[in-house]
PDB file of N, CA and C in Angstrom:
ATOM      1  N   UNK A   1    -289.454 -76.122 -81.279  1.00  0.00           N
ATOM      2  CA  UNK A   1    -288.036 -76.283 -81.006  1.00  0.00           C
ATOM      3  C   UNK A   1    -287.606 -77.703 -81.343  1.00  0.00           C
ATOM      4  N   UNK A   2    -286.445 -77.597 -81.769  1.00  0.00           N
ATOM      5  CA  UNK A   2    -285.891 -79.251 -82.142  1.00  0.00           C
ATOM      6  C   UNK A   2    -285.638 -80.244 -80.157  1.00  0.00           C
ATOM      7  N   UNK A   3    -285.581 -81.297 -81.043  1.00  0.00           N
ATOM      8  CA  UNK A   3    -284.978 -82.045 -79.614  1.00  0.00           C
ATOM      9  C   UNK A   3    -283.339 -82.248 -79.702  1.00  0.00           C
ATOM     10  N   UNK A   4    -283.083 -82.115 -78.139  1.00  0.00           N
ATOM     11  CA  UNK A   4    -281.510 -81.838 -78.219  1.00  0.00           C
ATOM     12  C   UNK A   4    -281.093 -83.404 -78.218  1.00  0.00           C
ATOM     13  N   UNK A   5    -282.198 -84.595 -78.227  1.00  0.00           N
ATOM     14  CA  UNK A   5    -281.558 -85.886 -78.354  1.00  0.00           C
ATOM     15  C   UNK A   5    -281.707 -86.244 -79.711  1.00  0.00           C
ATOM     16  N   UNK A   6    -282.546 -85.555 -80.437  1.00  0.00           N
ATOM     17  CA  UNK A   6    -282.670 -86.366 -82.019  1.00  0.00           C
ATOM     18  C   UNK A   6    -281.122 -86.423 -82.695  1.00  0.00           C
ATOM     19  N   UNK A   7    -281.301 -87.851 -82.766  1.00  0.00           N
ATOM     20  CA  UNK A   7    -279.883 -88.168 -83.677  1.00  0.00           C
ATOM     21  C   UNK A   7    -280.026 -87.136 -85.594  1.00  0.00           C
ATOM     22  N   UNK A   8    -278.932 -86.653 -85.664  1.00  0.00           N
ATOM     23  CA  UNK A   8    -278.558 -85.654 -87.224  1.00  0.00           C
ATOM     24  C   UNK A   8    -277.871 -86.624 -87.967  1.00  0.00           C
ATOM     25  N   UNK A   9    -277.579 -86.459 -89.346  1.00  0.00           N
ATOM     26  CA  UNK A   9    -276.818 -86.609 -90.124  1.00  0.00           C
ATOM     27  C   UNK A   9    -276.212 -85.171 -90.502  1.00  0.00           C
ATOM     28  N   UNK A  10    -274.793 -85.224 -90.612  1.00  0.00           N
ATOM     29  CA  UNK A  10    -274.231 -84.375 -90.962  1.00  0.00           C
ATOM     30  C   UNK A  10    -273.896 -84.231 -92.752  1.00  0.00           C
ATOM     31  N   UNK A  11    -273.529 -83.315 -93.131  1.00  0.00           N
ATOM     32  CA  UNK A  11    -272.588 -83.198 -94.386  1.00  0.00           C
ATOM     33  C   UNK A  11    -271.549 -84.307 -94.330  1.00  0.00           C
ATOM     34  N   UNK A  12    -270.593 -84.312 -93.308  1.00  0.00           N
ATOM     35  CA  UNK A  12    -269.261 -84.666 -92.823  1.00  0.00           C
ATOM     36  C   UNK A  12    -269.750 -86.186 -92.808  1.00  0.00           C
ATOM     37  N   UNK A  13    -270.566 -86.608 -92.118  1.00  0.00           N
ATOM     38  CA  UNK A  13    -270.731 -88.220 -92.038  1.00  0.00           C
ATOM     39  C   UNK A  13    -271.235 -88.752 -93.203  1.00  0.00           C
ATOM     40  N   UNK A  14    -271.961 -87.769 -94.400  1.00  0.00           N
ATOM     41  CA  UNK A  14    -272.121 -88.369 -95.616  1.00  0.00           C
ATOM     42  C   UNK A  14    -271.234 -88.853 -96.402  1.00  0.00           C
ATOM     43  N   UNK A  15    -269.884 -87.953 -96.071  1.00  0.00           N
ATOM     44  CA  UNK A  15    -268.855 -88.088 -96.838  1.00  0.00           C
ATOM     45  C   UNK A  15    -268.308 -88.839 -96.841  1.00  0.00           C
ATOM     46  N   UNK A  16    -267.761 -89.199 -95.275  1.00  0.00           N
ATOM     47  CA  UNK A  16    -267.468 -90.304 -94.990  1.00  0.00           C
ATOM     48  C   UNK A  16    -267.852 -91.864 -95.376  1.00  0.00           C
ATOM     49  N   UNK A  17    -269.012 -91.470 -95.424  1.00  0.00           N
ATOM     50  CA  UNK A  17    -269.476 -92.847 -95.397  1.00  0.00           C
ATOM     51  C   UNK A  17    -269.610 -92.876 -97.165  1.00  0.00           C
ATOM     52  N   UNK A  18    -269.911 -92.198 -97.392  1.00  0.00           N
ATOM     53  CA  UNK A  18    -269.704 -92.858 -99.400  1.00  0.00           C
ATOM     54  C   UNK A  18    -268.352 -92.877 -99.738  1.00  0.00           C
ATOM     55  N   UNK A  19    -267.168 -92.082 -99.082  1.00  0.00           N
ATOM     56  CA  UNK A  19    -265.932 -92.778 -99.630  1.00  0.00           C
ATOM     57  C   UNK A  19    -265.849 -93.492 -99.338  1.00  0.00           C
ATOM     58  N   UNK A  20    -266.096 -94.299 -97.972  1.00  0.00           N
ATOM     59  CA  UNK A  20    -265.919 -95.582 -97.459  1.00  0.00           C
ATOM     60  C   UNK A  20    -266.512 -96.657 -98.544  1.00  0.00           C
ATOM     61  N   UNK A  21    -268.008 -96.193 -99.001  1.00  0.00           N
ATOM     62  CA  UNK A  21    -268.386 -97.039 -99.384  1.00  0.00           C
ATOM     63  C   UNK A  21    -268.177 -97.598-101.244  1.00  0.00           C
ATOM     64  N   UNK A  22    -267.545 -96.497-101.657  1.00  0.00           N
ATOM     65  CA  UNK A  22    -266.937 -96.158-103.181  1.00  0.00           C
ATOM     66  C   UNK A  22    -265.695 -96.138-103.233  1.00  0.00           C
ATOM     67  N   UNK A  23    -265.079 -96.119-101.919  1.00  0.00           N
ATOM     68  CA  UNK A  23    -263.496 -96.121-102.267  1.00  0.00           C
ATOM     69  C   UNK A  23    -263.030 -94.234-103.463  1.00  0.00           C
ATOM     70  N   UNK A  24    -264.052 -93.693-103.236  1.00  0.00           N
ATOM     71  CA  UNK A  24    -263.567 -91.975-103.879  1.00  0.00           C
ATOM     72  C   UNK A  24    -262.742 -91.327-102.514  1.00  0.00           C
ATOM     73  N   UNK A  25    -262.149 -90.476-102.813  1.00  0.00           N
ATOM     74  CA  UNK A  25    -261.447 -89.911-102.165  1.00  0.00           C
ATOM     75  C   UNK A  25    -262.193 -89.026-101.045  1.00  0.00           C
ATOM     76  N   UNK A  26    -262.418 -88.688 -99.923  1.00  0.00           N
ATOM     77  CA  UNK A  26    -263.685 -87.815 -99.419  1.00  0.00           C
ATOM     78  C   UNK A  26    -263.304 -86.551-100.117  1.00  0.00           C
ATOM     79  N   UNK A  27    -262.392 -85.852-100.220  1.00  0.00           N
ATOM     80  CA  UNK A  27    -262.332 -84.480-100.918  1.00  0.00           C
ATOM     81  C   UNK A  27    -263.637 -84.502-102.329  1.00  0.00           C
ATOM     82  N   UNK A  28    -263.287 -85.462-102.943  1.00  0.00           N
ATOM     83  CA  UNK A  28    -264.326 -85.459-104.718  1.00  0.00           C
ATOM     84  C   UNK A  28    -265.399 -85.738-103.855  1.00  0.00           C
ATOM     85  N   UNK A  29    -265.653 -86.316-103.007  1.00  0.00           N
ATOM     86  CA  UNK A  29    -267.169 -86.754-102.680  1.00  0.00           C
ATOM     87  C   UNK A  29    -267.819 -85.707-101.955  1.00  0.00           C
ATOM     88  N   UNK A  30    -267.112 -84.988-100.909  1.00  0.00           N
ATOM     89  CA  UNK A  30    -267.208 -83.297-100.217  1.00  0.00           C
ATOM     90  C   UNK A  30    -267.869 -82.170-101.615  1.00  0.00           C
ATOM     91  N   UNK A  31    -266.483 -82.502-102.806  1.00  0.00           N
ATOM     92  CA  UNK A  31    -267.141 -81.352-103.479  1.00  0.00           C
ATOM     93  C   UNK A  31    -268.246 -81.844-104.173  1.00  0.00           C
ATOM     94  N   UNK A  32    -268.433 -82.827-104.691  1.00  0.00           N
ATOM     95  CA  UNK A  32    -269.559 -83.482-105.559  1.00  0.00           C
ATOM     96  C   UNK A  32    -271.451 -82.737-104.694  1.00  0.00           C
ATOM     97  N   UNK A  33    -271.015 -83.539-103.491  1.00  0.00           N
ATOM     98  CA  UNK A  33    -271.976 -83.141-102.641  1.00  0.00           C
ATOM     99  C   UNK A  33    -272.491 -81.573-102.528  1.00  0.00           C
ATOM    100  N   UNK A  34    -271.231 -80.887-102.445  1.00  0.00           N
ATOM    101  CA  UNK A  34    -271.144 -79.537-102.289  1.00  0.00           C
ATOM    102  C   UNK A  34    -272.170 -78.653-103.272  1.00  0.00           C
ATOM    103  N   UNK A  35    -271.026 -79.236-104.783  1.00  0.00           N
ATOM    104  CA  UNK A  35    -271.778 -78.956-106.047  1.00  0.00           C
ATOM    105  C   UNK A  35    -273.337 -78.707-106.132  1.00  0.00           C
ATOM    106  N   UNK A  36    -273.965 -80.267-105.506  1.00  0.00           N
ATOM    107  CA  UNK A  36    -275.279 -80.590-105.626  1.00  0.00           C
ATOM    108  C   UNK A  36    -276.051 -79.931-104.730  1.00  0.00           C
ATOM    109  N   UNK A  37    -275.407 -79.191-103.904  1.00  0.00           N
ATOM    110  CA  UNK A  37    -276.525 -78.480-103.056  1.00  0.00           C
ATOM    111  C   UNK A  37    -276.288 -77.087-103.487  1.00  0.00           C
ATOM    112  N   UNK A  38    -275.259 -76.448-103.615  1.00  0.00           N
ATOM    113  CA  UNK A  38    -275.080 -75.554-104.431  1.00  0.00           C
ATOM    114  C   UNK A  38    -276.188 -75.200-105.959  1.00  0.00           C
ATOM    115  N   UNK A  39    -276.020 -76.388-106.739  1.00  0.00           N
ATOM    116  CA  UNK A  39    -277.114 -76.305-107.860  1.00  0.00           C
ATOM    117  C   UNK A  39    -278.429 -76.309-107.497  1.00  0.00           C
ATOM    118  N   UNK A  40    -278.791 -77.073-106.370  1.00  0.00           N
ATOM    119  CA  UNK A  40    -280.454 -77.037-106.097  1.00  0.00           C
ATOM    120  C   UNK A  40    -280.958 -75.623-105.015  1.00  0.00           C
ATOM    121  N   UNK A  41    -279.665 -75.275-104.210  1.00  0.00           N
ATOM    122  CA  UNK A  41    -280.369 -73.701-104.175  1.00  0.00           C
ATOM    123  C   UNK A  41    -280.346 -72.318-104.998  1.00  0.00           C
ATOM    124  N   UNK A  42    -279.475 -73.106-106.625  1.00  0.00           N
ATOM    125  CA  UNK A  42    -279.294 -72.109-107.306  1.00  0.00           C
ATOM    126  C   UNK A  42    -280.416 -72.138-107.947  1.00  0.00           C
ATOM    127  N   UNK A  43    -281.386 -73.373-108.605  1.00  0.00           N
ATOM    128  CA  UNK A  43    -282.576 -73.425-109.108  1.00  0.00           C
ATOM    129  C   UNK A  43    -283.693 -73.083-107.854  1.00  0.00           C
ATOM    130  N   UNK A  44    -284.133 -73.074-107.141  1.00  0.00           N
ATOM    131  CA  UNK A  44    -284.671 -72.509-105.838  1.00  0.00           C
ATOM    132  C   UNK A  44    -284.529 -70.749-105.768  1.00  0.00           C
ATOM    133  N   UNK A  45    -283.473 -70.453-106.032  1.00  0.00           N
ATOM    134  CA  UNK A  45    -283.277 -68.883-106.060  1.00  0.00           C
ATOM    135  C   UNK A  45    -283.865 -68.378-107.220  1.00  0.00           C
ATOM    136  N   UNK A  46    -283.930 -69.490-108.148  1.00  0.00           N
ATOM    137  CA  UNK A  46    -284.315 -68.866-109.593  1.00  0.00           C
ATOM    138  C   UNK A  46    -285.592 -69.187-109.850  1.00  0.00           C
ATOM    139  N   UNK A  47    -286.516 -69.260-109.016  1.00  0.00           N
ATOM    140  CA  UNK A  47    -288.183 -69.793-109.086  1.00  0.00           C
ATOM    141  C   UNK A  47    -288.194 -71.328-109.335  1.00  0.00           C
ATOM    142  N   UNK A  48    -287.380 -72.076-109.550  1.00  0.00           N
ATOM    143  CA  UNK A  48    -287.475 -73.652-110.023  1.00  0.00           C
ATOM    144  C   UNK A  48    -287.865 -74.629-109.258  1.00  0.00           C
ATOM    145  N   UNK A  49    -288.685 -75.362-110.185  1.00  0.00           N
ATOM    146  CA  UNK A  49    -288.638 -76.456-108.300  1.00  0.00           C
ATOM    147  C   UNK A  49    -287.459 -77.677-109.106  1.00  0.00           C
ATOM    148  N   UNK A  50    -286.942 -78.184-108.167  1.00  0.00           N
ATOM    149  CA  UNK A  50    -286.207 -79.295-108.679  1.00  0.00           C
ATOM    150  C   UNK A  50    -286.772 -80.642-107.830  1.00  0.00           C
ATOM    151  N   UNK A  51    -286.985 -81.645-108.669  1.00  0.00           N
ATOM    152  CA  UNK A  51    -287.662 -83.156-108.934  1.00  0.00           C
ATOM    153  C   UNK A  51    -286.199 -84.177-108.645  1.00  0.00           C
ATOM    154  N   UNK A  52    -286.308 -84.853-107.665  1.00  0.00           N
ATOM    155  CA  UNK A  52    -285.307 -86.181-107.729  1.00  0.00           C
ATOM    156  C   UNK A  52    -286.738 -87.141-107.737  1.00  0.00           C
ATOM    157  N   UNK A  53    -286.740 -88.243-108.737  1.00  0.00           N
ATOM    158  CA  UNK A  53    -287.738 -89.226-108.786  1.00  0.00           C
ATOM    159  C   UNK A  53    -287.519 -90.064-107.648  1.00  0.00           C
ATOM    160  N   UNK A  54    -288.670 -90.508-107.312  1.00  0.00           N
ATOM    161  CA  UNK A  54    -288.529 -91.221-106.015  1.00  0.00           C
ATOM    162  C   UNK A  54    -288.364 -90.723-104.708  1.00  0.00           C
ATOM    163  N   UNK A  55    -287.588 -89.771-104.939  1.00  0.00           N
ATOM    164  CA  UNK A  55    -286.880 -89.003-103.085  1.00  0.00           C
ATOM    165  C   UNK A  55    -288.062 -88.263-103.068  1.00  0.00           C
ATOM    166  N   UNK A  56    -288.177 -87.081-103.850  1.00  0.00           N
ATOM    167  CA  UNK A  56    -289.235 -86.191-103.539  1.00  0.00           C
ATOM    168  C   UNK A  56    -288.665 -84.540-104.802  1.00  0.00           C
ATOM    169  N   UNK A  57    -289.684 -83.554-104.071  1.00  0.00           N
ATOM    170  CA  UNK A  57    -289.677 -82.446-104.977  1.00  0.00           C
ATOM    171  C   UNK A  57    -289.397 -81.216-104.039  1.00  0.00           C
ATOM    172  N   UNK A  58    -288.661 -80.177-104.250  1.00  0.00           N
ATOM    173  CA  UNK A  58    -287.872 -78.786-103.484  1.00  0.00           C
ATOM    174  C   UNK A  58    -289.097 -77.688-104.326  1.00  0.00           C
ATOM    175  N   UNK A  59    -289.715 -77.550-103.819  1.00  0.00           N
ATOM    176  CA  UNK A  59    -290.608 -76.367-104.096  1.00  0.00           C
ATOM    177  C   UNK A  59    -290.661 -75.130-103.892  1.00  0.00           C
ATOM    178  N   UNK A  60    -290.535 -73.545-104.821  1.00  0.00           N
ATOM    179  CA  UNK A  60    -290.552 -72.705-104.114  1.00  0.00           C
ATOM    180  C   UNK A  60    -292.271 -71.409-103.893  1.00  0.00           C
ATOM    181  N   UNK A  61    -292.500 -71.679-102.596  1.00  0.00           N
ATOM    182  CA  UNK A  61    -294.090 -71.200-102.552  1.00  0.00           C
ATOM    183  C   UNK A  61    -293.915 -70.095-102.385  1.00  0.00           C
ATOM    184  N   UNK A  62    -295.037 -69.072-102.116  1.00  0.00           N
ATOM    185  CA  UNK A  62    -295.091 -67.791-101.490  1.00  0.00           C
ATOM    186  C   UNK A  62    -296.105 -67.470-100.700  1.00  0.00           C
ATOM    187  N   UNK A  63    -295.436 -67.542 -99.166  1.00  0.00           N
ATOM    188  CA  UNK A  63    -296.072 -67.265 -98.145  1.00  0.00           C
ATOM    189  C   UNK A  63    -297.186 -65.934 -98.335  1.00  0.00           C
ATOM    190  N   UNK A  64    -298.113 -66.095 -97.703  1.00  0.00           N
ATOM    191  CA  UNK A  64    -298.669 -64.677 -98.257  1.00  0.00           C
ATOM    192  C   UNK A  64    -298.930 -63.301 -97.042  1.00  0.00           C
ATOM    193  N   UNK A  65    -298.972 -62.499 -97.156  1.00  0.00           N
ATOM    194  CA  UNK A  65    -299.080 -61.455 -96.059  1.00  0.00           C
ATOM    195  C   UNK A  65    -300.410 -61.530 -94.831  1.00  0.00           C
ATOM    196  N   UNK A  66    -299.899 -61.902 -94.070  1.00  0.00           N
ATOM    197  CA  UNK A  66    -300.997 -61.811 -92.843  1.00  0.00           C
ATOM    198  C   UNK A  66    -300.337 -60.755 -91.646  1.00  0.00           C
ATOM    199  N   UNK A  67    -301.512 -61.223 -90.728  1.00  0.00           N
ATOM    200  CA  UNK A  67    -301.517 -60.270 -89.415  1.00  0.00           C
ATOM    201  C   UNK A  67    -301.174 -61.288 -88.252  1.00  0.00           C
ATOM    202  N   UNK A  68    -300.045 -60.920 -87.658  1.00  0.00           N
ATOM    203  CA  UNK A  68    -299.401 -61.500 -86.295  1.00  0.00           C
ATOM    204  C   UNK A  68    -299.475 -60.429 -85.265  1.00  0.00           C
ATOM    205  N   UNK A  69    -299.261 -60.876 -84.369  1.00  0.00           N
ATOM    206  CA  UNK A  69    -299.419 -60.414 -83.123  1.00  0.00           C
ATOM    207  C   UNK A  69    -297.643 -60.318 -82.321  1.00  0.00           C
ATOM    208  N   UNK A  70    -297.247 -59.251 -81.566  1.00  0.00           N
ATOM    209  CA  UNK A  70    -296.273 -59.102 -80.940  1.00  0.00           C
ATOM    210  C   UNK A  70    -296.663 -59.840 -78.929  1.00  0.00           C
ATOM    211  N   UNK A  71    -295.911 -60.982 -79.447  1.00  0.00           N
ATOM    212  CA  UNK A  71    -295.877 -61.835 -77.786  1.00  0.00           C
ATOM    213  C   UNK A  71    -295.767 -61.141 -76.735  1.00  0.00           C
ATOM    214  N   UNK A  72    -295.038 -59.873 -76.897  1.00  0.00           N
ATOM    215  CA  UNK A  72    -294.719 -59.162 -75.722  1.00  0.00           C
ATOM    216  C   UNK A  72    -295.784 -57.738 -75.419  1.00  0.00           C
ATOM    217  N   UNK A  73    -296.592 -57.459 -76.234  1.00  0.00           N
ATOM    218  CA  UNK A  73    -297.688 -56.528 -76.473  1.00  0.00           C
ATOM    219  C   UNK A  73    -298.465 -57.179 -77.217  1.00  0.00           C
ATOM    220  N   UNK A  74    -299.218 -58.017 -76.817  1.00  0.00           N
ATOM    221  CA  UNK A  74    -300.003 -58.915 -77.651  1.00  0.00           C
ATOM    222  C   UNK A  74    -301.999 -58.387 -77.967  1.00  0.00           C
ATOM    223  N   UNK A  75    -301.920 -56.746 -77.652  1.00  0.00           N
ATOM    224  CA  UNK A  75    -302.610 -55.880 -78.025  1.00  0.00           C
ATOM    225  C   UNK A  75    -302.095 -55.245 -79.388  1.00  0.00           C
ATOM    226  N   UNK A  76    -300.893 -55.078 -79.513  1.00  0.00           N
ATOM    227  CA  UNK A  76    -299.959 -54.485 -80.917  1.00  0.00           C
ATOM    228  C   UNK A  76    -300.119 -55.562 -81.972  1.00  0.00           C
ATOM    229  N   UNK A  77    -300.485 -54.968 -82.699  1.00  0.00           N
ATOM    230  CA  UNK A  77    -300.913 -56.014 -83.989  1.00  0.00           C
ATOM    231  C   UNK A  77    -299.622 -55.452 -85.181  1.00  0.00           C
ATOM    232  N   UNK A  78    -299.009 -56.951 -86.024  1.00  0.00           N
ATOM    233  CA  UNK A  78    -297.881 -56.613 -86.445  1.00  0.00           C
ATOM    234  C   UNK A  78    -298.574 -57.339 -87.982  1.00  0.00           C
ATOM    235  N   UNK A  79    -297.930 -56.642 -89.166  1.00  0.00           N
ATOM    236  CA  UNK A  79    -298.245 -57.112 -90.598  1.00  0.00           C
ATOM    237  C   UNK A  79    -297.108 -57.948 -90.756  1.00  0.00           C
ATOM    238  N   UNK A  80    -297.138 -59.092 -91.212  1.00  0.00           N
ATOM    239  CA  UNK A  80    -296.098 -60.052 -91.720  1.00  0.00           C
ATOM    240  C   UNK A  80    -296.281 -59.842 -92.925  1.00  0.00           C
ATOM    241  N   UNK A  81    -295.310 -59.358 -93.915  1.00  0.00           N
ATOM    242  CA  UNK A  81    -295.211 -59.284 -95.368  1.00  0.00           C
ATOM    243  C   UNK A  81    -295.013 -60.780 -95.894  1.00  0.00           C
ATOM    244  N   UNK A  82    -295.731 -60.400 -97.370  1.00  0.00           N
ATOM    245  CA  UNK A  82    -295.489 -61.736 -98.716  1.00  0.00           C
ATOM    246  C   UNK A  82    -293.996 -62.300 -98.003  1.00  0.00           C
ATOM    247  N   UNK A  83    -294.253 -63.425 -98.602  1.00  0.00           N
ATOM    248  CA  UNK A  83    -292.466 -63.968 -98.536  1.00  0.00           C
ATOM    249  C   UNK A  83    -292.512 -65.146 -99.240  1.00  0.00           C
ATOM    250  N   UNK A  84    -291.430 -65.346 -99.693  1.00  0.00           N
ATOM    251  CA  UNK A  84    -291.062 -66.838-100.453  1.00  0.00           C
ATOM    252  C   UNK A  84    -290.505 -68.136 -99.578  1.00  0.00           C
ATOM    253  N   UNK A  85    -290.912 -69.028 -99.711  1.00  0.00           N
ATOM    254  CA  UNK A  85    -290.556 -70.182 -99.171  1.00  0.00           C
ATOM    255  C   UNK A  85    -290.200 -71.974 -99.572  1.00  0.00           C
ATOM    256  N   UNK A  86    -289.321 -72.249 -98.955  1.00  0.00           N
ATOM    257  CA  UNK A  86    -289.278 -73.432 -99.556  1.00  0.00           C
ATOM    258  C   UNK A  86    -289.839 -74.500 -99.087  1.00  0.00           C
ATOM    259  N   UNK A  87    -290.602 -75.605 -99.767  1.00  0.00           N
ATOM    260  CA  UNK A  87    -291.630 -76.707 -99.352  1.00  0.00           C
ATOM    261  C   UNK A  87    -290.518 -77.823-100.072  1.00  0.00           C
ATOM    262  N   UNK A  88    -290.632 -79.563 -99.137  1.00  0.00           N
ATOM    263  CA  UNK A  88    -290.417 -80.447 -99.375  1.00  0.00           C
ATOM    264  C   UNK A  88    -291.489 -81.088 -99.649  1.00  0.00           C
ATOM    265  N   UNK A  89    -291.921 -81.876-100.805  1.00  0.00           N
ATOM    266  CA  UNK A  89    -292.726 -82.599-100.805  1.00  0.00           C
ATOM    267  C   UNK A  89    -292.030 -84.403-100.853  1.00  0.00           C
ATOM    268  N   UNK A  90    -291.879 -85.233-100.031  1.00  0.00           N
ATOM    269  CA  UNK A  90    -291.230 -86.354-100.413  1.00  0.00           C
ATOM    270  C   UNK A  90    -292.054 -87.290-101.706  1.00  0.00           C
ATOM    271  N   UNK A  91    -291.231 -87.670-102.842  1.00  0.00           N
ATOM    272  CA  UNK A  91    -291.465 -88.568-103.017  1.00  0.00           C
ATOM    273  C   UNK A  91    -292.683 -90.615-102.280  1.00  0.00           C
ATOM    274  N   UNK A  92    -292.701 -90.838-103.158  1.00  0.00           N
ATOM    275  CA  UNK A  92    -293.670 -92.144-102.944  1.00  0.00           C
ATOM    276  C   UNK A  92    -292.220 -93.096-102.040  1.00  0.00           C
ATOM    277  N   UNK A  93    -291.452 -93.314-102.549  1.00  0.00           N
ATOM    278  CA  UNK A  93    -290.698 -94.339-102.304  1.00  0.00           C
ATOM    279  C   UNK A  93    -290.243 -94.046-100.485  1.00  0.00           C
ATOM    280  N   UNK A  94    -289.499 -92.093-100.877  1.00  0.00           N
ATOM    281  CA  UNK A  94    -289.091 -91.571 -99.466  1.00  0.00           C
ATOM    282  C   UNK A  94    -290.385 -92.170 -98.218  1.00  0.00           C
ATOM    283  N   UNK A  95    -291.261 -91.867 -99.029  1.00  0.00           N
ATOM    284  CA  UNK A  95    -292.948 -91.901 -97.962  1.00  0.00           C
ATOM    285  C   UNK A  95    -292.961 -93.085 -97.113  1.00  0.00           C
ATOM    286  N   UNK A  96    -292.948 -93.879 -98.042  1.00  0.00           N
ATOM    287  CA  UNK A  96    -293.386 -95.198 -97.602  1.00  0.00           C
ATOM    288  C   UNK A  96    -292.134 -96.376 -96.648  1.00  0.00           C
ATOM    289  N   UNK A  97    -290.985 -95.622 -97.189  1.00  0.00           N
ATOM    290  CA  UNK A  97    -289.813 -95.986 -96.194  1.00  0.00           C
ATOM    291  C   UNK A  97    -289.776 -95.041 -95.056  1.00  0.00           C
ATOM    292  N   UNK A  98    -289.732 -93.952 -94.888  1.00  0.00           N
ATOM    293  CA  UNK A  98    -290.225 -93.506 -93.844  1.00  0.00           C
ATOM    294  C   UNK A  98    -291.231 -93.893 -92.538  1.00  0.00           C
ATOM    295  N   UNK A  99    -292.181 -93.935 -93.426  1.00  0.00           N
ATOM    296  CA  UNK A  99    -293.736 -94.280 -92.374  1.00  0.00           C
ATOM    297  C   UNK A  99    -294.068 -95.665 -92.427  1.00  0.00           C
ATOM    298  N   UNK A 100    -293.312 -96.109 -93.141  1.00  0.00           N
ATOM    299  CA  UNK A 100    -293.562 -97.659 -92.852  1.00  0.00           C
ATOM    300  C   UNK A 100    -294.836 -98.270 -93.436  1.00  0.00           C
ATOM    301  N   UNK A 101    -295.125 -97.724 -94.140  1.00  0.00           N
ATOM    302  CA  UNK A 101    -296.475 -97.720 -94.756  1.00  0.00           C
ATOM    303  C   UNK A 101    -296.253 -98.641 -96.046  1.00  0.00           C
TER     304      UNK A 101
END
């Protein structure tokens, strides 16, 4: 489960803050943004991985079929089918600003 104190970044405060910081209008900077996430789950839908140098890489894997168990009858054994998934791998630069490393 997430924590209900971890500070987020929103969409909305990105926007903000690069028109602020570009002087663009937030509307062009909303859709720009928009655009760009739009295109990277359109390559993601289409088997692609997409590469930003430095930040990191959007990967799409495939989970593979195993055997889970039902929590509430945890004698009932349940098949989890194949599935596709998406992996972040960060970049060197993301890494090391991150972890401090």
């Amino acid at each position: 489960m997430s924590d209900p104190l971890k500070k987020r970044t929103t969409k909305r405060e990105l926007v903000v803050r690069i028109a602020n910081e570009t002087g663009l209008i937030q509307q062009d900077v909303y859709d720009v943004i928009q655009k760009t996430l739009d295109y990277i789950t359109e390559s993601l839908a289409n088997g692609e991985d997409v590469e930003f140098r430095n930040f990191g890489v959007f990967e799409v894997t495939e989970r593979k079929q195993r055997i889970g168990r039902n929590p509430n009858k945890p004698e009932q054994t349940v098949t989890i089918p194949t599935r596709k998934v998406v992996k972040f791998k960060p970049g060197k630069i993301m890494k090391q600003q991150v972890t401090g490393d």
